[in-house]
PDB file of N, CA and C in Angstrom:
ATOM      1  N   UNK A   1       0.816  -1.198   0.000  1.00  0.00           N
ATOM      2  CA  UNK A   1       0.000   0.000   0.000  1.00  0.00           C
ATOM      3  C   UNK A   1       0.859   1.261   0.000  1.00  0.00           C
ATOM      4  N   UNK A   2       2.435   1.480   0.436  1.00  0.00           N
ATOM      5  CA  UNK A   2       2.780   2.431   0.736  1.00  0.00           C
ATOM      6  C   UNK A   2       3.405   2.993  -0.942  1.00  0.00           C
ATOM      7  N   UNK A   3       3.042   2.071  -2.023  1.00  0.00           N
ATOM      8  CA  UNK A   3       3.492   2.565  -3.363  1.00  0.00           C
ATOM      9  C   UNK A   3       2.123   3.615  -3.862  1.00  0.00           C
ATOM     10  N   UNK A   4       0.978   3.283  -3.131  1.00  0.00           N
ATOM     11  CA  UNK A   4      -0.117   4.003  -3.819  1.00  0.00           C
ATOM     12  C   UNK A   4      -0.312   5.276  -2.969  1.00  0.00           C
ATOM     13  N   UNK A   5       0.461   5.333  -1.960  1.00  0.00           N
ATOM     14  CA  UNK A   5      -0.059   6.411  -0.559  1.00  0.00           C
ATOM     15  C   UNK A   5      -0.500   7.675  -1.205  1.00  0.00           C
ATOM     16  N   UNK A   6       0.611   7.865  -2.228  1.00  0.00           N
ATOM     17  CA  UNK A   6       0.689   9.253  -2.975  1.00  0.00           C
ATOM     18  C   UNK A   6      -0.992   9.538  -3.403  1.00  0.00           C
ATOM     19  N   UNK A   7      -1.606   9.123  -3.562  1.00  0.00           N
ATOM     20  CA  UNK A   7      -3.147   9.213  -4.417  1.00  0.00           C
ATOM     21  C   UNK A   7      -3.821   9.394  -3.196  1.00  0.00           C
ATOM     22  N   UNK A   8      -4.875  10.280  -2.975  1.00  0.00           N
ATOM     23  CA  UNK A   8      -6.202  10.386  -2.291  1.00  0.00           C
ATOM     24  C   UNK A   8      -7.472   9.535  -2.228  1.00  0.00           C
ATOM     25  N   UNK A   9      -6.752   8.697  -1.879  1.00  0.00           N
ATOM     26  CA  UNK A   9      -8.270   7.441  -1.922  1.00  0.00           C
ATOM     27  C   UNK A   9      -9.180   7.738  -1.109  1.00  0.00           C
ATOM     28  N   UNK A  10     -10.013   8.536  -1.846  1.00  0.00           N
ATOM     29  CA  UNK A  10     -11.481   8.431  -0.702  1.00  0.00           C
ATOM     30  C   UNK A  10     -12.550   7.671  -1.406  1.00  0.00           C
ATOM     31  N   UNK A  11     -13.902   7.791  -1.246  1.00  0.00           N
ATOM     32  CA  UNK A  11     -15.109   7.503  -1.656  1.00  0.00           C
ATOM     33  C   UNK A  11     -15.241   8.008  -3.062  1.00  0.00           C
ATOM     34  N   UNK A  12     -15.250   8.850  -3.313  1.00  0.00           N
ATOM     35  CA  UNK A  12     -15.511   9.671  -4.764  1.00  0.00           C
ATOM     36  C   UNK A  12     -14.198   9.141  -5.919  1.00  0.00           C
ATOM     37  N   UNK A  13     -13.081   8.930  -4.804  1.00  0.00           N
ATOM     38  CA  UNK A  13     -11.430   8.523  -6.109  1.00  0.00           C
ATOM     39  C   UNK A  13     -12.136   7.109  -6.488  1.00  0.00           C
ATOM     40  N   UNK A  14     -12.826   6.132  -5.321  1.00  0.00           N
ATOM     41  CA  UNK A  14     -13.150   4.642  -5.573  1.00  0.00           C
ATOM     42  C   UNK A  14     -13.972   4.767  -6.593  1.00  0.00           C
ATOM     43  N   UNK A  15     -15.168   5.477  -6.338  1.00  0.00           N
ATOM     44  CA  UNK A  15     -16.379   5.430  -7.248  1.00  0.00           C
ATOM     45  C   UNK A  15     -16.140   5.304  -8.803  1.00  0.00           C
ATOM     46  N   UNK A  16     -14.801   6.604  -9.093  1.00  0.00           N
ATOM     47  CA  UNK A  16     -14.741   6.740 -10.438  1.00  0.00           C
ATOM     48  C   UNK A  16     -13.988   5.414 -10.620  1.00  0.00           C
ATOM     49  N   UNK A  17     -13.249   5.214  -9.940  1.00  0.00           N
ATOM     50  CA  UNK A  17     -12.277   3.882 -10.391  1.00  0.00           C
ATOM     51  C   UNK A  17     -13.636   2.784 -10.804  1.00  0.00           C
ATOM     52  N   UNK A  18     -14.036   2.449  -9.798  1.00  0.00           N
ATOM     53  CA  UNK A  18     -15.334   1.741 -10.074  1.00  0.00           C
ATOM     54  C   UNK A  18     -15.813   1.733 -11.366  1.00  0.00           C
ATOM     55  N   UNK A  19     -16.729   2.724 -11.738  1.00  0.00           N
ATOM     56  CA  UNK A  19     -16.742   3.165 -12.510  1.00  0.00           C
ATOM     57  C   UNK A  19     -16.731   3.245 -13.794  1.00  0.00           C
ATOM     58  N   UNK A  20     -15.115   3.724 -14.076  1.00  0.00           N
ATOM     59  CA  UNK A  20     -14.375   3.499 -15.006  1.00  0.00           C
ATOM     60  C   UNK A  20     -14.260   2.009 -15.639  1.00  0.00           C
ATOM     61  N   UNK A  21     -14.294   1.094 -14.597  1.00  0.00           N
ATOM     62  CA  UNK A  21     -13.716  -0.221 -14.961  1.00  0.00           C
ATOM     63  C   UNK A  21     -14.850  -0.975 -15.753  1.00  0.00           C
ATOM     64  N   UNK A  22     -15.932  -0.317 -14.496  1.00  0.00           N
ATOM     65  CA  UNK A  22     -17.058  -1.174 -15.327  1.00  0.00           C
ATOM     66  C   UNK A  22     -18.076  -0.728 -16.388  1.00  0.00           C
ATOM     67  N   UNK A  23     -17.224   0.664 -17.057  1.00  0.00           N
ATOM     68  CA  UNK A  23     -17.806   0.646 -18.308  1.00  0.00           C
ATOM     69  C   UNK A  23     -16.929   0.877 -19.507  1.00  0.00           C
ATOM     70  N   UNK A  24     -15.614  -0.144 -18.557  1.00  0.00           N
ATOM     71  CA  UNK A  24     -14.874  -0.669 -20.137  1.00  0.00           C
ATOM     72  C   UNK A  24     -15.309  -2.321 -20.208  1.00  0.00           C
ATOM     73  N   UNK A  25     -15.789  -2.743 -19.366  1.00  0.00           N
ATOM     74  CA  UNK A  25     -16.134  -3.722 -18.909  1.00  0.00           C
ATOM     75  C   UNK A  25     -17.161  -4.235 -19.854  1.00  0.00           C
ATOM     76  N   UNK A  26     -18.471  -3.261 -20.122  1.00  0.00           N
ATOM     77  CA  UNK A  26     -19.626  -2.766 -20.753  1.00  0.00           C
ATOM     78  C   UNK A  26     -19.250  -2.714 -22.208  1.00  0.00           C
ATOM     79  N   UNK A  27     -18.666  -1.940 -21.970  1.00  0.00           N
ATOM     80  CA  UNK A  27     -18.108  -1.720 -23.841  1.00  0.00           C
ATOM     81  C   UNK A  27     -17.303  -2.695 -24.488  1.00  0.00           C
ATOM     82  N   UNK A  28     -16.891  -3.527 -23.690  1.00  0.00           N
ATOM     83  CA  UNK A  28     -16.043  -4.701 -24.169  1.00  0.00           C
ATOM     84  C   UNK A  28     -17.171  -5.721 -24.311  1.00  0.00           C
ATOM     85  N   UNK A  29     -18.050  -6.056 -23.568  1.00  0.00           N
ATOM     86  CA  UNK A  29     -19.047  -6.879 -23.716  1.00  0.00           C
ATOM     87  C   UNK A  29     -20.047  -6.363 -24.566  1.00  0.00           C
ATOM     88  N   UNK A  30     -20.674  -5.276 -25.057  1.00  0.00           N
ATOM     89  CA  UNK A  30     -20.772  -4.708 -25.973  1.00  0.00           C
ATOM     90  C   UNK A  30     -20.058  -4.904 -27.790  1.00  0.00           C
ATOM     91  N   UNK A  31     -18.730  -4.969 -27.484  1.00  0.00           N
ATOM     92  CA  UNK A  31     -18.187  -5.256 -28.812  1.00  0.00           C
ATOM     93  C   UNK A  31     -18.078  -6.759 -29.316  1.00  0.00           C
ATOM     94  N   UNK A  32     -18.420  -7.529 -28.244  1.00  0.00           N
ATOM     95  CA  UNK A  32     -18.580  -8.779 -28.686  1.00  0.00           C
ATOM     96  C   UNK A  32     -19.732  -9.282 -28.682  1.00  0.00           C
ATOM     97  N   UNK A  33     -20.886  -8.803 -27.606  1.00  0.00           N
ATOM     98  CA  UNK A  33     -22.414  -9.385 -28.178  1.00  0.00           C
ATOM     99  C   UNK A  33     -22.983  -8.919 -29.597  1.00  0.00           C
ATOM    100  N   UNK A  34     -22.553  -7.448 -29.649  1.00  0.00           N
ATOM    101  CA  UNK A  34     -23.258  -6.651 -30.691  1.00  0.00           C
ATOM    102  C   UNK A  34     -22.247  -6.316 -31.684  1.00  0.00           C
ATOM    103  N   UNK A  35     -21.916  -6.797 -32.719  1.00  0.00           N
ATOM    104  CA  UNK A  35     -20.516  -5.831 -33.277  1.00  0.00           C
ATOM    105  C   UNK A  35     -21.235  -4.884 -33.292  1.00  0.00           C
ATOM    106  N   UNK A  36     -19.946  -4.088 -33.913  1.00  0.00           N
ATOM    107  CA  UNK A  36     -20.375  -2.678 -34.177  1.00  0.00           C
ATOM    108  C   UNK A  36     -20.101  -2.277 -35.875  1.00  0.00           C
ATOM    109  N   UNK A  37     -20.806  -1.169 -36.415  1.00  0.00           N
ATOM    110  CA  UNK A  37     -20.575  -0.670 -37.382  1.00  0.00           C
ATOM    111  C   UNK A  37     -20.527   0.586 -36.742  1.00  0.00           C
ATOM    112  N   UNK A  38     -19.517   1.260 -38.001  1.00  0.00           N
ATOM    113  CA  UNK A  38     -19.429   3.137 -38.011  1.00  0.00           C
ATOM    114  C   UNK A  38     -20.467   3.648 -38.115  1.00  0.00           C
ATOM    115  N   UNK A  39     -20.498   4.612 -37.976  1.00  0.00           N
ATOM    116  CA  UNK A  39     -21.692   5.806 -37.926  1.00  0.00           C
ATOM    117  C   UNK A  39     -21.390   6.954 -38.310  1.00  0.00           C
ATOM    118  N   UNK A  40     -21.947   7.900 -38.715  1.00  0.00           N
ATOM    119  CA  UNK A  40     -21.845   8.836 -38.824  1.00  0.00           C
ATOM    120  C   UNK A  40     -22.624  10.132 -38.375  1.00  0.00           C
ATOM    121  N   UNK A  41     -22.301  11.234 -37.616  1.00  0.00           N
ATOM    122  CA  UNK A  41     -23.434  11.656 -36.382  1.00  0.00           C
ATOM    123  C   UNK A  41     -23.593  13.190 -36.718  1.00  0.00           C
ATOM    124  N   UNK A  42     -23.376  14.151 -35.718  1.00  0.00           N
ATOM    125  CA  UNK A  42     -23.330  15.651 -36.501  1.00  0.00           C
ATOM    126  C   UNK A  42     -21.900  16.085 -36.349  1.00  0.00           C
ATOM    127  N   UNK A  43     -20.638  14.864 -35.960  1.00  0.00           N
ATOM    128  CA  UNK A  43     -19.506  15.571 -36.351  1.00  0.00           C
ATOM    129  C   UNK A  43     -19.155  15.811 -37.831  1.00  0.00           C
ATOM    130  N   UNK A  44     -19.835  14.669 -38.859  1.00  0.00           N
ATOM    131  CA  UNK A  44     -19.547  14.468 -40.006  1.00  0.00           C
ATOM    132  C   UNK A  44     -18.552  13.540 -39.977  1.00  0.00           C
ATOM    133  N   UNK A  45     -18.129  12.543 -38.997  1.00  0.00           N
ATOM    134  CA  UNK A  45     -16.890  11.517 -39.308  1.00  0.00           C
ATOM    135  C   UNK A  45     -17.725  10.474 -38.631  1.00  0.00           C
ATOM    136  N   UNK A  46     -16.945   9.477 -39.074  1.00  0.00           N
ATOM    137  CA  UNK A  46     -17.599   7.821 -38.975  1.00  0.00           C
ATOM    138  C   UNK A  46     -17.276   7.511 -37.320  1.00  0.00           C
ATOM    139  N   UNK A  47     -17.626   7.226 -36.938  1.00  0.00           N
ATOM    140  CA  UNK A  47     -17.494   7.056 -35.126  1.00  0.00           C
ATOM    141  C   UNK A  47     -17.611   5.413 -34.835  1.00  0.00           C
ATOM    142  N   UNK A  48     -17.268   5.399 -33.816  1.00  0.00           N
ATOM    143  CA  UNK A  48     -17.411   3.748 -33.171  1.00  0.00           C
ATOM    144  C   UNK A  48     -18.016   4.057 -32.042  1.00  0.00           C
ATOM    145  N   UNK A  49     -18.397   3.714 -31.302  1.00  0.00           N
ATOM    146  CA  UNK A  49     -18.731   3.003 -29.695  1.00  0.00           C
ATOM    147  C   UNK A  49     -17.445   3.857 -28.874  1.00  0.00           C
ATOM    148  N   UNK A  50     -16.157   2.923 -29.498  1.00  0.00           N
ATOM    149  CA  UNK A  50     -15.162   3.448 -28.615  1.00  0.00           C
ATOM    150  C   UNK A  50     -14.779   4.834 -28.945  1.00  0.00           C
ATOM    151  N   UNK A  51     -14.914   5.666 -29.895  1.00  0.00           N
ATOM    152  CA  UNK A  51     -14.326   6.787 -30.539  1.00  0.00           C
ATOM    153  C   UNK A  51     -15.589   7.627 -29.770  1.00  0.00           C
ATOM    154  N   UNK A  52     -16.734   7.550 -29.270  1.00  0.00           N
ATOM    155  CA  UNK A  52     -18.240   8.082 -28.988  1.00  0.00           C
ATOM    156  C   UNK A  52     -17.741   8.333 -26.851  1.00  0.00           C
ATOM    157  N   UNK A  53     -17.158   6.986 -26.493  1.00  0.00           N
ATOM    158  CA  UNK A  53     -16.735   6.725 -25.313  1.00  0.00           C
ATOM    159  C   UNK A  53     -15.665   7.710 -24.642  1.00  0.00           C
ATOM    160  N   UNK A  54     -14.565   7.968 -26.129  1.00  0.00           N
ATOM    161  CA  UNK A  54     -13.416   8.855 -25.712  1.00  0.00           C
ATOM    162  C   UNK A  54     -13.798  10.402 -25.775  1.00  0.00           C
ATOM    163  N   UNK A  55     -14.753  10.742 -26.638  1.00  0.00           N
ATOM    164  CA  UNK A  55     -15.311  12.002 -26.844  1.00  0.00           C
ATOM    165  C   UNK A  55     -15.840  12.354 -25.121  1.00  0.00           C
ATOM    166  N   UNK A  56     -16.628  11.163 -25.346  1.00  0.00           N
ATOM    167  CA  UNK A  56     -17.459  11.498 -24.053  1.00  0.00           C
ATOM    168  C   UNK A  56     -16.368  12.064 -22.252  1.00  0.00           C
ATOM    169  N   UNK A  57     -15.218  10.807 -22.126  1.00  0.00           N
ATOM    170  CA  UNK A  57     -14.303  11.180 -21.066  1.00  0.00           C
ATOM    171  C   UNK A  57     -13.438  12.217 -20.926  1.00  0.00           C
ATOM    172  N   UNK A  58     -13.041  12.844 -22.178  1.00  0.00           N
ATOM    173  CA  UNK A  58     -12.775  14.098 -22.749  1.00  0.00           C
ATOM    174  C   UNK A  58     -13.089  15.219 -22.285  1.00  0.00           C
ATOM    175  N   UNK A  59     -14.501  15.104 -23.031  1.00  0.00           N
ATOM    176  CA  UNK A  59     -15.706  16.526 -22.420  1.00  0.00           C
ATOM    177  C   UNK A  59     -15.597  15.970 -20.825  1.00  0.00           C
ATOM    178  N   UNK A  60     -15.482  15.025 -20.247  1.00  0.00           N
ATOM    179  CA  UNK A  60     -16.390  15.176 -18.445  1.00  0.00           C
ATOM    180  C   UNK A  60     -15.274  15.687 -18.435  1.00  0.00           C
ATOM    181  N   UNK A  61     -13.896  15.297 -18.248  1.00  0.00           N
ATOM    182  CA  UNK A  61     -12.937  15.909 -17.516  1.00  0.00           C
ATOM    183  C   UNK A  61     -12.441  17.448 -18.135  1.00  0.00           C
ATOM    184  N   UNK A  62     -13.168  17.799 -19.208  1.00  0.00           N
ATOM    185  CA  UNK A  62     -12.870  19.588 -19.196  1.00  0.00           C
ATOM    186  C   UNK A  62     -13.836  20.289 -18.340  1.00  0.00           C
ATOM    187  N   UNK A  63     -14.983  19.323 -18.528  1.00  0.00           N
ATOM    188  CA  UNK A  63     -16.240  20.071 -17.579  1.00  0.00           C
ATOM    189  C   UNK A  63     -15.689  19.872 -16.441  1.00  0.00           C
ATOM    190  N   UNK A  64     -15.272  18.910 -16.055  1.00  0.00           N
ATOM    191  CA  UNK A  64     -15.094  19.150 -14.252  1.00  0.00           C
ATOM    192  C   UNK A  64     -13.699  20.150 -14.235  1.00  0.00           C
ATOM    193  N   UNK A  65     -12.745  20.771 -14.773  1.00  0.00           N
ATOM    194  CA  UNK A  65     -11.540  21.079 -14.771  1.00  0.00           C
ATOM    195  C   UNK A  65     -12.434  22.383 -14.581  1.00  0.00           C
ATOM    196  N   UNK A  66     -13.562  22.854 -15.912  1.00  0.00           N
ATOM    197  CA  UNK A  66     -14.067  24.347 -16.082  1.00  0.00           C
ATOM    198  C   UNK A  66     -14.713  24.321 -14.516  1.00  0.00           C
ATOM    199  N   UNK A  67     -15.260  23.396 -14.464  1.00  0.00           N
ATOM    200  CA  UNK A  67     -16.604  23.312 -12.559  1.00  0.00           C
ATOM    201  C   UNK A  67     -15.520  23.980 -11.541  1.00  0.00           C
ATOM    202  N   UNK A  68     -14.326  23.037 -11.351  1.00  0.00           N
ATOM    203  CA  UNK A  68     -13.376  23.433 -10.015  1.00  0.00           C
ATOM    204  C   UNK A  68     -13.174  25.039 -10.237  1.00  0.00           C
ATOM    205  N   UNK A  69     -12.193  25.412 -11.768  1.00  0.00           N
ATOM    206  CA  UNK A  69     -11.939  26.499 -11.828  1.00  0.00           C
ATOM    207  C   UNK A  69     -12.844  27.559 -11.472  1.00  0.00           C
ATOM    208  N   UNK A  70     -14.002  27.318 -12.305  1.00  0.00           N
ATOM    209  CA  UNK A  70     -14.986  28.708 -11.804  1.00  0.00           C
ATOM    210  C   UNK A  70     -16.110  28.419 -10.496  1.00  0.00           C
ATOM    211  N   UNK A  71     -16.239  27.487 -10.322  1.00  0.00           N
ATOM    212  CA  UNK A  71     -17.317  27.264  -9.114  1.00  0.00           C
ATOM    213  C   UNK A  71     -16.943  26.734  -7.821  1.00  0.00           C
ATOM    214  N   UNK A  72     -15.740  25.751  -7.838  1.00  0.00           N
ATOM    215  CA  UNK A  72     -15.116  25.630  -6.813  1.00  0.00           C
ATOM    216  C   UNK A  72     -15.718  23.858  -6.425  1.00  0.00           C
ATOM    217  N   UNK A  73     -15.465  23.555  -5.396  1.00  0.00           N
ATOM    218  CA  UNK A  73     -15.719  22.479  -4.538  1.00  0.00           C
ATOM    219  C   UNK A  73     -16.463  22.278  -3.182  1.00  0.00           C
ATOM    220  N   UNK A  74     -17.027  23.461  -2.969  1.00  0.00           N
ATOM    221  CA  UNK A  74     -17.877  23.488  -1.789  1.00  0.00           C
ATOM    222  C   UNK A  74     -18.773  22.517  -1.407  1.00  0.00           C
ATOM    223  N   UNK A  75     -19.481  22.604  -0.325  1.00  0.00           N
ATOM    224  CA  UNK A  75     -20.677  21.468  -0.286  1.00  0.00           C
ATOM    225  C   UNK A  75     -21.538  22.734  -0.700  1.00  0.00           C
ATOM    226  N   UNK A  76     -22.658  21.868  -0.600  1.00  0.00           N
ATOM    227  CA  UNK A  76     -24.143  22.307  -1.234  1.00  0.00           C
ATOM    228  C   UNK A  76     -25.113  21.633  -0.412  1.00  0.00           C
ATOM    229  N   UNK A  77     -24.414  20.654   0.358  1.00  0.00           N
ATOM    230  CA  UNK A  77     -25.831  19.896   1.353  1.00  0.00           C
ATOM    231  C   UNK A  77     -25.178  19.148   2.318  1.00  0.00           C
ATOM    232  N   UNK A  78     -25.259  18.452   3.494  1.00  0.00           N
ATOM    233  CA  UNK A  78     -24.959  18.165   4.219  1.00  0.00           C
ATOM    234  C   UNK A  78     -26.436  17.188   4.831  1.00  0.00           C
ATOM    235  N   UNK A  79     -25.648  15.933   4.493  1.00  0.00           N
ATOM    236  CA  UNK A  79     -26.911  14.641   4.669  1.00  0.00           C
ATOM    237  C   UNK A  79     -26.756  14.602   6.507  1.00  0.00           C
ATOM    238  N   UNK A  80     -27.844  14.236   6.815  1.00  0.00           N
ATOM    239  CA  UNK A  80     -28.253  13.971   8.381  1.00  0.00           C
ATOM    240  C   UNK A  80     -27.881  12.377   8.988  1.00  0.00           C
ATOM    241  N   UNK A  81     -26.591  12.290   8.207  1.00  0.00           N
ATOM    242  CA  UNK A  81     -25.979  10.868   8.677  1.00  0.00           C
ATOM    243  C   UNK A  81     -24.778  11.058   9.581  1.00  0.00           C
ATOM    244  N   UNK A  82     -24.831  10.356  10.807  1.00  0.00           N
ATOM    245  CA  UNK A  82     -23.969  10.589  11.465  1.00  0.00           C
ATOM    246  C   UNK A  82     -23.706  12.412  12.141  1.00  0.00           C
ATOM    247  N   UNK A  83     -22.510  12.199  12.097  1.00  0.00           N
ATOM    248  CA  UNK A  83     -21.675  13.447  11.958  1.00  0.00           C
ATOM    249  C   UNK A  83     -21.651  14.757  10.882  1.00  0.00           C
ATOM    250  N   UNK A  84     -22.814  13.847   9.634  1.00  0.00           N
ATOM    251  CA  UNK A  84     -22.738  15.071   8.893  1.00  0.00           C
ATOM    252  C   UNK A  84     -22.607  14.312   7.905  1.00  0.00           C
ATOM    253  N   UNK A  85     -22.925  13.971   6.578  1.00  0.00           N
ATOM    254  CA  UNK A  85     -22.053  13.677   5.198  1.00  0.00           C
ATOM    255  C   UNK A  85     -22.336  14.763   3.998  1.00  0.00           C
ATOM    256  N   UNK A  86     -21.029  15.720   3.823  1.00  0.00           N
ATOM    257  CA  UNK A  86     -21.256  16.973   3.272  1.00  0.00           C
ATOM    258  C   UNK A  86     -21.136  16.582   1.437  1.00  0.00           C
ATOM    259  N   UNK A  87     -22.046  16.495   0.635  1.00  0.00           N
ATOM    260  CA  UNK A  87     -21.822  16.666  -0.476  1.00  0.00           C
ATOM    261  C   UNK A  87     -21.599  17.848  -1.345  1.00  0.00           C
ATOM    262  N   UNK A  88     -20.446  17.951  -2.214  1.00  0.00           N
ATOM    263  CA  UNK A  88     -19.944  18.319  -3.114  1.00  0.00           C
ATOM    264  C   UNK A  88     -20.411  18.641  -4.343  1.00  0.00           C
ATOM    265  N   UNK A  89     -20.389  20.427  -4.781  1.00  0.00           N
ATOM    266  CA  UNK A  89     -20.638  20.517  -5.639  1.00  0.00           C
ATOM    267  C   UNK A  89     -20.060  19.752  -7.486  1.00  0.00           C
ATOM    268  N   UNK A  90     -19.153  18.956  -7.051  1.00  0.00           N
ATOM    269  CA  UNK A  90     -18.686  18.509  -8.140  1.00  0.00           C
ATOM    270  C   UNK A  90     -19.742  17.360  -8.533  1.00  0.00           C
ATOM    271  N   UNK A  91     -20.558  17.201  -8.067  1.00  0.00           N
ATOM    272  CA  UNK A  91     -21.375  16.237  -8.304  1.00  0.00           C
ATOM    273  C   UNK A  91     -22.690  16.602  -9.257  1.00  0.00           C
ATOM    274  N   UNK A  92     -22.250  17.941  -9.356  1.00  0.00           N
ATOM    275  CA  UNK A  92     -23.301  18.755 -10.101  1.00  0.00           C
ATOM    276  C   UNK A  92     -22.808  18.806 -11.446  1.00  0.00           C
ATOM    277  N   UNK A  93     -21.407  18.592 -11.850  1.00  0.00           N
ATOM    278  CA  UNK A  93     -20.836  18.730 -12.957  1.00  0.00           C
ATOM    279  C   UNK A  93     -20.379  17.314 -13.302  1.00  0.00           C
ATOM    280  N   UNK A  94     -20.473  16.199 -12.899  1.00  0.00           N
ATOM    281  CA  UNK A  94     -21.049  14.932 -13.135  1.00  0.00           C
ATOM    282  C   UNK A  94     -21.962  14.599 -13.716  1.00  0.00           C
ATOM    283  N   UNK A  95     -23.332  15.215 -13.403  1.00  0.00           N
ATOM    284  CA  UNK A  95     -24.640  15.485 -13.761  1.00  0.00           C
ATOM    285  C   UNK A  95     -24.611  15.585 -15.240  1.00  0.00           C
ATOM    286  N   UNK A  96     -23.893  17.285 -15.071  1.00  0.00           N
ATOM    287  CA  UNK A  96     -23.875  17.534 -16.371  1.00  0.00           C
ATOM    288  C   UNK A  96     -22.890  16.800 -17.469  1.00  0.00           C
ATOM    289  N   UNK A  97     -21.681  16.047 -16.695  1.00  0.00           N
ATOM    290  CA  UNK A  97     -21.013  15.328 -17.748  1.00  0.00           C
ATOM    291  C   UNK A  97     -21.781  14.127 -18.064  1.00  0.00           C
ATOM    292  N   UNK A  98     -23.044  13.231 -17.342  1.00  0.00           N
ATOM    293  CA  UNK A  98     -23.498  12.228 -17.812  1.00  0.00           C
ATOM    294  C   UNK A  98     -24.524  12.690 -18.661  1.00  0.00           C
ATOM    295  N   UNK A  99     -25.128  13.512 -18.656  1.00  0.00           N
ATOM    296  CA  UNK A  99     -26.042  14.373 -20.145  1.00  0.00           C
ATOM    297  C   UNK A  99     -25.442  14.170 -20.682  1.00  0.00           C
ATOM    298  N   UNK A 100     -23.851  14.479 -21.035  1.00  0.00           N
ATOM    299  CA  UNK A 100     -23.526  14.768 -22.101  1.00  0.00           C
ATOM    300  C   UNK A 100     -23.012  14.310 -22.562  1.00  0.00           C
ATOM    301  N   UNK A 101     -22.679  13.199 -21.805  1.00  0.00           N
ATOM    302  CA  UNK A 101     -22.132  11.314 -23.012  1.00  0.00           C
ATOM    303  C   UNK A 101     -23.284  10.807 -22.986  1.00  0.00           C
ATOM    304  N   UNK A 102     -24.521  10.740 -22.776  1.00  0.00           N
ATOM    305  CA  UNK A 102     -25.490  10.367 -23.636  1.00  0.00           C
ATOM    306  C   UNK A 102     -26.312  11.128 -24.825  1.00  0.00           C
ATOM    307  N   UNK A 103     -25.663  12.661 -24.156  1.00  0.00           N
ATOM    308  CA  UNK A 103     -25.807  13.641 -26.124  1.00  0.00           C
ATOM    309  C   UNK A 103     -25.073  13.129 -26.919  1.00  0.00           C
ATOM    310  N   UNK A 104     -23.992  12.720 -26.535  1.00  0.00           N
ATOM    311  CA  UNK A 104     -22.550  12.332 -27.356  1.00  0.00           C
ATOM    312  C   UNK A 104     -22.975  10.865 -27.934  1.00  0.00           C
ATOM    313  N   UNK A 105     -23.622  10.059 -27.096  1.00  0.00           N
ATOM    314  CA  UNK A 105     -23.747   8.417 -27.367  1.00  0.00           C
ATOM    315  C   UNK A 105     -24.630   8.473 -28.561  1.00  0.00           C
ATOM    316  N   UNK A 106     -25.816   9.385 -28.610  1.00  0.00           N
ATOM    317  CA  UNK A 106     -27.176   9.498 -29.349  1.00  0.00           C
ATOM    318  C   UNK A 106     -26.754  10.450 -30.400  1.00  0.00           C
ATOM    319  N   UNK A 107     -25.887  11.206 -30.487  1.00  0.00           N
ATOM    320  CA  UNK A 107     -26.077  12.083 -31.861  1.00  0.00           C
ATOM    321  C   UNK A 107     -24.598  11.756 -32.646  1.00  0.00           C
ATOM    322  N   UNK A 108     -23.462  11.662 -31.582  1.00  0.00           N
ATOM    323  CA  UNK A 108     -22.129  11.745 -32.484  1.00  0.00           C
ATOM    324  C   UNK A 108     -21.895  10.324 -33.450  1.00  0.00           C
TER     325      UNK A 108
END
């Protein structure tokens, strides 16, 4: 454990890991139940699944880069568990990054 110390493992670092895994996980099982054919969407270029996937992780992580920069990380609510469990406005720009890999999934 003391090779990973460097990283902030909390709840939110797990989740995305989570996450992450299991929707390459998805898309891999995806490329073998269903092939795939290209498409073509309103970029005007032929797209895949995976080329639709990278667009999509792209945009979340500029949106969350633009969220921190201009809005910050504050809470916004504070659940009545325990001691308090304060949620994070970054969860609001999550929101908006999962809109927008399913704009991305449905039109590109």
């Amino acid at each position: 454990m003391e090779n990973i110390a460097w990283m902030a493992w909390t709840l939110p670092t797990a989740i995305f890991f989570v996450m992450l895994a299991l929707t390459l996980g998805v898309m891999t099982w995806l490329g073998v139940a269903y092939p795939e054919a290209e498409r073509v969407g309103i970029l005007r270029i032929p797209t895949t699944r995976g080329d639709r996937l990278f667009i999509s992780l792209v945009l979340s992580a500029v949106i969350h880069l633009l969220w921190i920069a201009s809005v910050g990380t504050d809470p916004i609510a504070t659940l009545p568990i325990g001691e308090g469990v304060e949620i994070s406005s970054l969860w609001l720009a999550t929101l908006i990054s999962l809109v927008s890999a399913v704009a991305i999934f449905r039109t590109v």
